[in-house]
Protein backbone atom coordinates (compact mmCIF):
# COMPACT_ATOMS: atom_id res chain seq x y z
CA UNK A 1 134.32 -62.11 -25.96
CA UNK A 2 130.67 -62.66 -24.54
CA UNK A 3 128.73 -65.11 -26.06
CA UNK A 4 125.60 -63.81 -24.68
CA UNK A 5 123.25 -63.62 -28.25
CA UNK A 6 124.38 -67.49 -28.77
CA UNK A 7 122.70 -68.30 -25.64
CA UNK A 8 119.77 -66.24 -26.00
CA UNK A 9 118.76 -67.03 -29.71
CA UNK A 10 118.93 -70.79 -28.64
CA UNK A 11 116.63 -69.79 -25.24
CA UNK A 12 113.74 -72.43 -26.19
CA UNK A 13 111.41 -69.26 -24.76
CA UNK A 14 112.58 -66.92 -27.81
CA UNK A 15 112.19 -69.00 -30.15
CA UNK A 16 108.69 -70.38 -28.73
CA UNK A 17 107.69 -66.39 -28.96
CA UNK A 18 108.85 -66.01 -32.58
CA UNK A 19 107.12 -69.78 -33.58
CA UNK A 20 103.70 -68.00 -31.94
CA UNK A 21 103.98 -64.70 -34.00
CA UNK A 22 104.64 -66.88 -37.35
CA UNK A 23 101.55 -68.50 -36.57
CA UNK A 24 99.21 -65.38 -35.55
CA UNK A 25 100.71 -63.56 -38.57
CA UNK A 26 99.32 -66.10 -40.68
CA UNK A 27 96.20 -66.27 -39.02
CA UNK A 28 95.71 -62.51 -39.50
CA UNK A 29 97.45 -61.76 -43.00
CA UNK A 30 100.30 -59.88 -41.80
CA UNK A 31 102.05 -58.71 -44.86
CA UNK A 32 105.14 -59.57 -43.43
CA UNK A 33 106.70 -61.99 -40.72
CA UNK A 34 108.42 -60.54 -37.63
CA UNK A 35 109.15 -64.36 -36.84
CA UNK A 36 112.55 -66.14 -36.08
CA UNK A 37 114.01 -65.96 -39.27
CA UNK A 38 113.84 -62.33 -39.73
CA UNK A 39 115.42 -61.60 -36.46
CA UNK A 40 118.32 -64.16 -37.11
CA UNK A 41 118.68 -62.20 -39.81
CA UNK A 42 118.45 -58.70 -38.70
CA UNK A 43 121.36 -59.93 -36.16
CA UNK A 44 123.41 -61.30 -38.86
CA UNK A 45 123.64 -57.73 -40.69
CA UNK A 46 124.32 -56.13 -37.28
CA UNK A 47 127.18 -58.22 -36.98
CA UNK A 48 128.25 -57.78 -40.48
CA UNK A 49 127.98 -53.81 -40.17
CA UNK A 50 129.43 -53.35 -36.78
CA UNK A 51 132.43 -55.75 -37.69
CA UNK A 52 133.19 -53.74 -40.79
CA UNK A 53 133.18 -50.66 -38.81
CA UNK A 54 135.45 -52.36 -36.12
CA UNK A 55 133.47 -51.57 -32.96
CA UNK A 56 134.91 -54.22 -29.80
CA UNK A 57 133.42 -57.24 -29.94
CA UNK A 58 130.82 -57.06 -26.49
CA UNK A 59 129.14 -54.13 -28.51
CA UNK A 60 128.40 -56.23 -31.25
CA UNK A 61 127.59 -59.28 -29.53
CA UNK A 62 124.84 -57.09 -27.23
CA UNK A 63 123.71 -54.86 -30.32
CA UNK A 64 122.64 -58.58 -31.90
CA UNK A 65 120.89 -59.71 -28.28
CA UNK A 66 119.11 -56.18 -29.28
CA UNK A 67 118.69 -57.98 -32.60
CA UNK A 68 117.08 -60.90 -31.52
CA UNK A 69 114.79 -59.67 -28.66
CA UNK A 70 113.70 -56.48 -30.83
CA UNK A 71 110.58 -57.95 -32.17
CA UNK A 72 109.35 -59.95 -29.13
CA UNK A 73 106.53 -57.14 -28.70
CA UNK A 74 104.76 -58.33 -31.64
CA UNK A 75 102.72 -61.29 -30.03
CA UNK A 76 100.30 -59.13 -28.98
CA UNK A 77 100.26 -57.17 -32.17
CA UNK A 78 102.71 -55.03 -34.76
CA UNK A 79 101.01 -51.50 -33.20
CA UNK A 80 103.68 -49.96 -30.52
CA UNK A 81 105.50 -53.52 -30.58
CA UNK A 82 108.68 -51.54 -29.70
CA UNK A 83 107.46 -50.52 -26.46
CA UNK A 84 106.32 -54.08 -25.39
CA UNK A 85 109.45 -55.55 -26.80
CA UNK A 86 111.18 -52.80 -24.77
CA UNK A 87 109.55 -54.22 -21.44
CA UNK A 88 110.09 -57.84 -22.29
CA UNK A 89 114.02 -57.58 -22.67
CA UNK A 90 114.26 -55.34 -20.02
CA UNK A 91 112.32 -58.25 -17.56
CA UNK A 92 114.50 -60.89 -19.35
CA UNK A 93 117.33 -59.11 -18.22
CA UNK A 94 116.37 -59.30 -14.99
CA UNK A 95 114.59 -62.64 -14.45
CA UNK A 96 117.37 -64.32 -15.77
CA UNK A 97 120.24 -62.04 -14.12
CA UNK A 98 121.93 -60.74 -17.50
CA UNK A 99 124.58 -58.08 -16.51
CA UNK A 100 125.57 -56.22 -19.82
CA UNK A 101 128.44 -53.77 -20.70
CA UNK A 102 125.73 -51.63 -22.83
CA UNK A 103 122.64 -52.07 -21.07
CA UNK A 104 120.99 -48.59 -22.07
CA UNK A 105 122.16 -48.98 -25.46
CA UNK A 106 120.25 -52.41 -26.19
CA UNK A 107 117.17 -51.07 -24.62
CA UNK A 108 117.30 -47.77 -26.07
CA UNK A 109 117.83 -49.86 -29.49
CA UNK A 110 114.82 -52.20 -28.96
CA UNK A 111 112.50 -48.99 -28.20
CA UNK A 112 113.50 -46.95 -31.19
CA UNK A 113 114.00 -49.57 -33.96
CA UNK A 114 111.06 -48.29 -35.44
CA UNK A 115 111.35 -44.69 -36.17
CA UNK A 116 114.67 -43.66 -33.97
CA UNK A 117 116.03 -42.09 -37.27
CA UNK A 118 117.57 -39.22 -35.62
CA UNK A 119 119.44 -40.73 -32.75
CA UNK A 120 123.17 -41.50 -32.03
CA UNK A 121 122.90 -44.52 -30.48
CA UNK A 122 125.05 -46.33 -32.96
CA UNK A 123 123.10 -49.74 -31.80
CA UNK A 124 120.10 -48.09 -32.67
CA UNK A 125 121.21 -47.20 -36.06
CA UNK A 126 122.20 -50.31 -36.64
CA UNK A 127 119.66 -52.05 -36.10
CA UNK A 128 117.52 -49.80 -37.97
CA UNK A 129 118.96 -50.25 -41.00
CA UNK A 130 119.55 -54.45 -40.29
CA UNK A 131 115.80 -54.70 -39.77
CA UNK A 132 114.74 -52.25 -42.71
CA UNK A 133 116.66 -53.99 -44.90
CA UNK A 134 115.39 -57.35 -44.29
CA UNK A 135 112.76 -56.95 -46.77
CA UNK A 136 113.68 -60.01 -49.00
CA UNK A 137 111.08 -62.20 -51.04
CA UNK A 138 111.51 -64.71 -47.92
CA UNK A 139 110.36 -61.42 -45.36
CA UNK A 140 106.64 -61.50 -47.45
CA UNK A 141 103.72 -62.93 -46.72
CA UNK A 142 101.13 -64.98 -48.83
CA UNK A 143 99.39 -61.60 -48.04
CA UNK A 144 101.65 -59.32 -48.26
CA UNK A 145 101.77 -60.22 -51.94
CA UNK A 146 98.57 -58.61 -52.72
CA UNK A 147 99.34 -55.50 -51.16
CA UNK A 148 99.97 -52.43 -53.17
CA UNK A 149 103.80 -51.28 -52.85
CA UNK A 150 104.39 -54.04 -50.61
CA UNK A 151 103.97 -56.82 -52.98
CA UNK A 152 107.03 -55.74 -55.08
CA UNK A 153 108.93 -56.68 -52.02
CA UNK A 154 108.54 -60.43 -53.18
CA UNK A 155 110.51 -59.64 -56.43
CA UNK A 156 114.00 -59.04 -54.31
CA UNK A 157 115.95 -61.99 -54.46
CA UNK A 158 118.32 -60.63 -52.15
CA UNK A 159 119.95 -57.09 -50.67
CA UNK A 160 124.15 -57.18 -50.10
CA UNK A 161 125.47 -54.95 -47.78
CA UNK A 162 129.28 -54.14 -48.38
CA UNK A 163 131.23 -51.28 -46.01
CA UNK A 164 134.81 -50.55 -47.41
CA UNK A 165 137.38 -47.37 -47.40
CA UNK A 166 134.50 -45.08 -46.14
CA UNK A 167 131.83 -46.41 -47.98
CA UNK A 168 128.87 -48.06 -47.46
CA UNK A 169 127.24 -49.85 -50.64
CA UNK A 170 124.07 -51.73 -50.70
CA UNK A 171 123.28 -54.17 -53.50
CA UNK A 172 119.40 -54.74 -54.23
CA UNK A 173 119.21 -57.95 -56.36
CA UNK A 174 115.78 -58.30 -58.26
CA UNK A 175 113.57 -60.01 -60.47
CA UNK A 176 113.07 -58.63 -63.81
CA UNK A 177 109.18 -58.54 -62.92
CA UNK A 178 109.40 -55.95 -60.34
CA UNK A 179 108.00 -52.78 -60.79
CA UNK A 180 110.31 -49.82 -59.33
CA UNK A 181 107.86 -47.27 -60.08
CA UNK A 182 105.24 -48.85 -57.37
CA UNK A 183 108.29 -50.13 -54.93
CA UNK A 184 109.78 -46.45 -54.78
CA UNK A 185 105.99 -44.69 -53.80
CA UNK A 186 105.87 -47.67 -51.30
CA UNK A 187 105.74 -46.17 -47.97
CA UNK A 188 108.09 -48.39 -46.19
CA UNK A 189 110.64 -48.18 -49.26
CA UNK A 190 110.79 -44.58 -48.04
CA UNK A 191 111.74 -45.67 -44.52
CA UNK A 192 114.30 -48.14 -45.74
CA UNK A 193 116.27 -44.94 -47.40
CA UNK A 194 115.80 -42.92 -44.35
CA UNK A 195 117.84 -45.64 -42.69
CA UNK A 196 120.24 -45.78 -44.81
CA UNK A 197 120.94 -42.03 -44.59
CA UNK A 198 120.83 -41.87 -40.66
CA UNK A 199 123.36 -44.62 -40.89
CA UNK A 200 125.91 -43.23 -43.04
CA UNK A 201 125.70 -39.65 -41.54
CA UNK A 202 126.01 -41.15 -38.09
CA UNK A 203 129.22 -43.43 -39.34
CA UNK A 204 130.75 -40.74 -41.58
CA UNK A 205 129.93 -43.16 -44.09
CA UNK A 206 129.41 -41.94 -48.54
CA UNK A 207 126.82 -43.69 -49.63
CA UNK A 208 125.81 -45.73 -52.72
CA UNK A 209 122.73 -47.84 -53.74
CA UNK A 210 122.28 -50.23 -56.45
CA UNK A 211 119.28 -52.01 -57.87
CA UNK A 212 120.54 -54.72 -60.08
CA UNK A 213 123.54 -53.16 -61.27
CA UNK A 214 122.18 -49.76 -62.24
CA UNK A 215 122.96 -46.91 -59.41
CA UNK A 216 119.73 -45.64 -57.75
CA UNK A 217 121.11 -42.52 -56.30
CA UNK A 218 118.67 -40.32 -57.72
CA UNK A 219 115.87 -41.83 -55.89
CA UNK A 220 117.94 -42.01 -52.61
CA UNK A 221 119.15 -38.24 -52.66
CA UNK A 222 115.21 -37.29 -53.29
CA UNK A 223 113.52 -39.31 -50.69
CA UNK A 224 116.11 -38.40 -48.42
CA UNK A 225 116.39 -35.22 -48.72
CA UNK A 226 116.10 -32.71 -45.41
């Protein structure tokens, strides 16, 4: 198996990017952080998914080096980030003579994290739904806390991911103080629900969503819908 994210996560580079983003995220009141915690996590889940689903073991270790390079693009901002983050993994590549087995398909994954909903790149997917997903109290800002829609995203304690016989489930664990009425007409709840659904369809996977033990399929099959 390549070991190829291992090295790259602990490149003192990366993680000097993702220390500068924290900081400039802070400085300007991002609502959330696109630092190195959240992409250690977005590459956790991608390794959780793709494991479940039994893909070879190079495709998952690349599809997390898309993981951990996929918000780079934000140090000069969170507009078109996927583009510049795009350009700096493709130059990282090079500069540092990385051959990989899926080349396109990390690229292709770091360009389209952000809206790729209707590709079949199954990296892309992935990571989609790893990133989306990562939207835990820890993911919030001191700003993002004020924000309309966004500030309920400080009352998940955590989000579970389990893949078994065909089905994906998802887990939302939250505090009794959050109000579901103002996370579901959040705009970027709606994205997290469009992930899920381009996920499953692409995997052949049924689908089922919980929000602290109560099954919120009703809100998933109408903000979903085609």
């Amino acid at each position: 198996m390549s070991n190829l994210f291992n090295l790259i996560k602990n490149d003192k580079s990366i993680i000097d990017i993702y220390d500068e983003i924290h900081k400039k995220e802070d400085l300007e009141k991002r609502r959330a952080y696109h630092d190195y915690n959240h992409v250690i996590n977005v590459a956790n889940l991608v390794k959780e998914l793709l494991e479940a689903l039994k893909y070879d073991e190079d495709l998952i270790d690349e599809a997390q080096v898309a993981a951990i390079l996929h918000d780079t693009g934000c140090l000069q901002g969170k507009e078109n980030h996927p583009i510049r983050s795009y350009e700096y993994a493709k130059n990282y590549f090079e500069n540092n003579n990385i051959q990989l087995k899926y080349k396109d398909m990390v690229l292709e994954a770091i360009r389209n994290h952000s809206n790729g909903f209707d590709t079949d790149n199954v990296m892309t997917l992935t990571l989609i739904l790893a990133d989306k997903l990562d939207v835990k109290k820890t993911r919030i800002s001191p700003e993002g806390c004020k924000v309309l829609g966004n500030r309920q995203y400080q009352f998940i304690n955590d989000i579970n991911v389990e893949i078994d016989d065909k089905k994906l489930k998802i887990y939302f664990d939250c505090d009794k103080n959050i109000n579901l009425k103002e996370l579901e007409e959040y705009y970027f709840t709606i994205k997290i629900f469009k992930a899920i659904k381009s996920f499953s369809k692409r995997m052949n996977l049924n689908t089922e969503v919980i929000i602290n033990q109560e099954n919120w399929k009703s809100f998933y099959d109408l903000k979903t819908e085609d």
